[in-house]
Protein backbone atom coordinates (compact mmCIF):
# COMPACT_ATOMS: atom_id res chain seq x y z
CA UNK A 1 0.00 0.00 0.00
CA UNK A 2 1.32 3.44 -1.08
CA UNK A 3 1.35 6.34 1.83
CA UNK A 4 1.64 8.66 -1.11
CA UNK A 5 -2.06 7.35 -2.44
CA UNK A 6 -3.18 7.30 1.27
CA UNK A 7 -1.99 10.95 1.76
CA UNK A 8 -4.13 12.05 -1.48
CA UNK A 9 -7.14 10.13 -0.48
CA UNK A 10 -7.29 11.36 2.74
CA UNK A 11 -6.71 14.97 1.35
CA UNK A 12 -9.56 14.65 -0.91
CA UNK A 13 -11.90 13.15 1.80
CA UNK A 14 -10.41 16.01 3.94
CA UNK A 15 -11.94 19.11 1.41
CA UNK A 16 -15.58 17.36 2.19
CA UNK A 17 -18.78 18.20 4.95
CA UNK A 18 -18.84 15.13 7.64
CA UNK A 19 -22.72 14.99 8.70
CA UNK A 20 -23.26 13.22 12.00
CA UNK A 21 -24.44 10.48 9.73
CA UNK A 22 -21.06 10.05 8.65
CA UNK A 23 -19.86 10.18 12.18
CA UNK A 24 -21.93 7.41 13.36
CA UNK A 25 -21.14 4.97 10.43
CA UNK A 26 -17.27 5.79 11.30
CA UNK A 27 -17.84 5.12 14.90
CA UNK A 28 -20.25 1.43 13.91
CA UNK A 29 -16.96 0.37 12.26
CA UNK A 30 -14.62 1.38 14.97
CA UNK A 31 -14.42 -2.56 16.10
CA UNK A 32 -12.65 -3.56 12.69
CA UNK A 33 -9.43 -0.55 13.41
CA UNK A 34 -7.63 -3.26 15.13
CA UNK A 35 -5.02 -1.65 16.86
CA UNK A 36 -5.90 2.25 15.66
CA UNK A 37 -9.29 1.72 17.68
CA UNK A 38 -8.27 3.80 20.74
CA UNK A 39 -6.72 6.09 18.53
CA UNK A 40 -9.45 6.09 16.29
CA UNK A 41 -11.93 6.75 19.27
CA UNK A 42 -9.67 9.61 20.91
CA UNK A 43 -9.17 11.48 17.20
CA UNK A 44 -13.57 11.06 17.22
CA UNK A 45 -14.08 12.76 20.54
CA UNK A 46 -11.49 15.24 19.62
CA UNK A 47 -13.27 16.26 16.25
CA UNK A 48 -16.89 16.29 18.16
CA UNK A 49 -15.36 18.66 21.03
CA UNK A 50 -14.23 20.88 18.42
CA UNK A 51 -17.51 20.95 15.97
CA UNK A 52 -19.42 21.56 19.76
CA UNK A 53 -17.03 23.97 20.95
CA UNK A 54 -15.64 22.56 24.09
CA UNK A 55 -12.16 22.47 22.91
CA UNK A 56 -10.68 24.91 20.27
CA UNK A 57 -9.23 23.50 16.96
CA UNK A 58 -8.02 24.96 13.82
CA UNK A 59 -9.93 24.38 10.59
CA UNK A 60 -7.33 22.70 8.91
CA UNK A 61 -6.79 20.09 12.12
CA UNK A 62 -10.62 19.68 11.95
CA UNK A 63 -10.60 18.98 8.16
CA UNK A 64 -7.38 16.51 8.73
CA UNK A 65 -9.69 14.70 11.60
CA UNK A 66 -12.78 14.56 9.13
CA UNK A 67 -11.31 13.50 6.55
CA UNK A 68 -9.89 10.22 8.14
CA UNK A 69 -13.87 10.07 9.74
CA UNK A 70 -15.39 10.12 6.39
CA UNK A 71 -12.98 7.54 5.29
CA UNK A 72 -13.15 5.49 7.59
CA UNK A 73 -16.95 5.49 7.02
CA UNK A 74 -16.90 5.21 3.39
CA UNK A 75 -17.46 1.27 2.42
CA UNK A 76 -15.06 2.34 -1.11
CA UNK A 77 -11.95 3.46 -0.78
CA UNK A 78 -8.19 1.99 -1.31
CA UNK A 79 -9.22 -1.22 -0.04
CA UNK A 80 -12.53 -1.64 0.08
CA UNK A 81 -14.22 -2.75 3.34
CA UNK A 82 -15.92 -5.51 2.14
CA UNK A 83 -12.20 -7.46 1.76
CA UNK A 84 -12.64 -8.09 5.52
CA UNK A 85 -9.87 -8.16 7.29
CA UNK A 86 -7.44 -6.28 4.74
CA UNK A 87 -9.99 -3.83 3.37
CA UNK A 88 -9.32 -2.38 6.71
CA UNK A 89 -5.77 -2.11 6.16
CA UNK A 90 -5.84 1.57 4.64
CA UNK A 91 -8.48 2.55 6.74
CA UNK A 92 -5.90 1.79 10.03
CA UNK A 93 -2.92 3.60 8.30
CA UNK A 94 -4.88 6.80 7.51
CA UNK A 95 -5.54 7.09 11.24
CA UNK A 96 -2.13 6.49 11.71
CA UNK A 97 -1.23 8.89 9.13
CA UNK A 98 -3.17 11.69 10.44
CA UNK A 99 -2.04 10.57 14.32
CA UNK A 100 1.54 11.32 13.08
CA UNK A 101 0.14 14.80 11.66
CA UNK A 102 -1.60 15.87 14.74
CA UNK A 103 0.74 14.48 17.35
CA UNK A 104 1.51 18.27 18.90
CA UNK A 105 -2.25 18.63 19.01
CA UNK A 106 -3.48 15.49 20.27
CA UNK A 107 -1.19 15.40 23.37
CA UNK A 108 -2.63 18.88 24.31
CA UNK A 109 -6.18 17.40 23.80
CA UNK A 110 -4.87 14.68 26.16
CA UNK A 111 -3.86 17.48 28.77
CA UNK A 112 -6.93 18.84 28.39
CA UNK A 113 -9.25 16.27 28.73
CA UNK A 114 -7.04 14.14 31.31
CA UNK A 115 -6.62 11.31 28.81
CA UNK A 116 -5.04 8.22 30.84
């Protein structure tokens, strides 16, 4: 799997609205992230805390954060979904991806919210 075709999906998926719909299909899939599933949930609570308010992000970290929500929800993709286990291969390294973008910000989340 190419990071460079990871880094332009998740870019393009980045540029688009995330409805709560969207939200709740990433989140009904969360058990398939294997070992991105904590990271997956913390990056979730952090992009719902900034669309509410209660914690102050920049557009461009929100747009990095929905983008890997929207593909994460999105059954087509790299790998598609339905190639269970492996079509959940890309889906674990764009969280990973945009973990190792956000790094800076998600520890000061983790301040913030007292993440153990």
């Amino acid at each position: 799997m190419k990071t460079e075709k990871l880094n332009t999906l998740l870019e393009e998926y980045s540029n688009k609205e995330v409805s709560s719909s969207k939200v709740k299909e990433a989140e009904g899939k969360v058990k398939n992230l294997g070992t991105r599933i904590a990271d997956f949930k913390l990056i979730l609570r952090m992009f719902k805390d900034g669309i509410s308010g209660k914690y102050r992000l920049s557009k461009a970290t929100l747009a990095a954060i929905g983008g890997a929500i929207l593909y994460v929800a999105s059954p087509v993709d790299l790998l598609p979904d339905f190639l269970f286990p492996i079509g959940y291969t890309d889906d674990i390294a764009v969280i990973g991806i945009v973990m190792s973008r956000l790094a800076d910000e998600i520890e000061k989340y983790k301040i913030h919210i007292n993440y153990k």
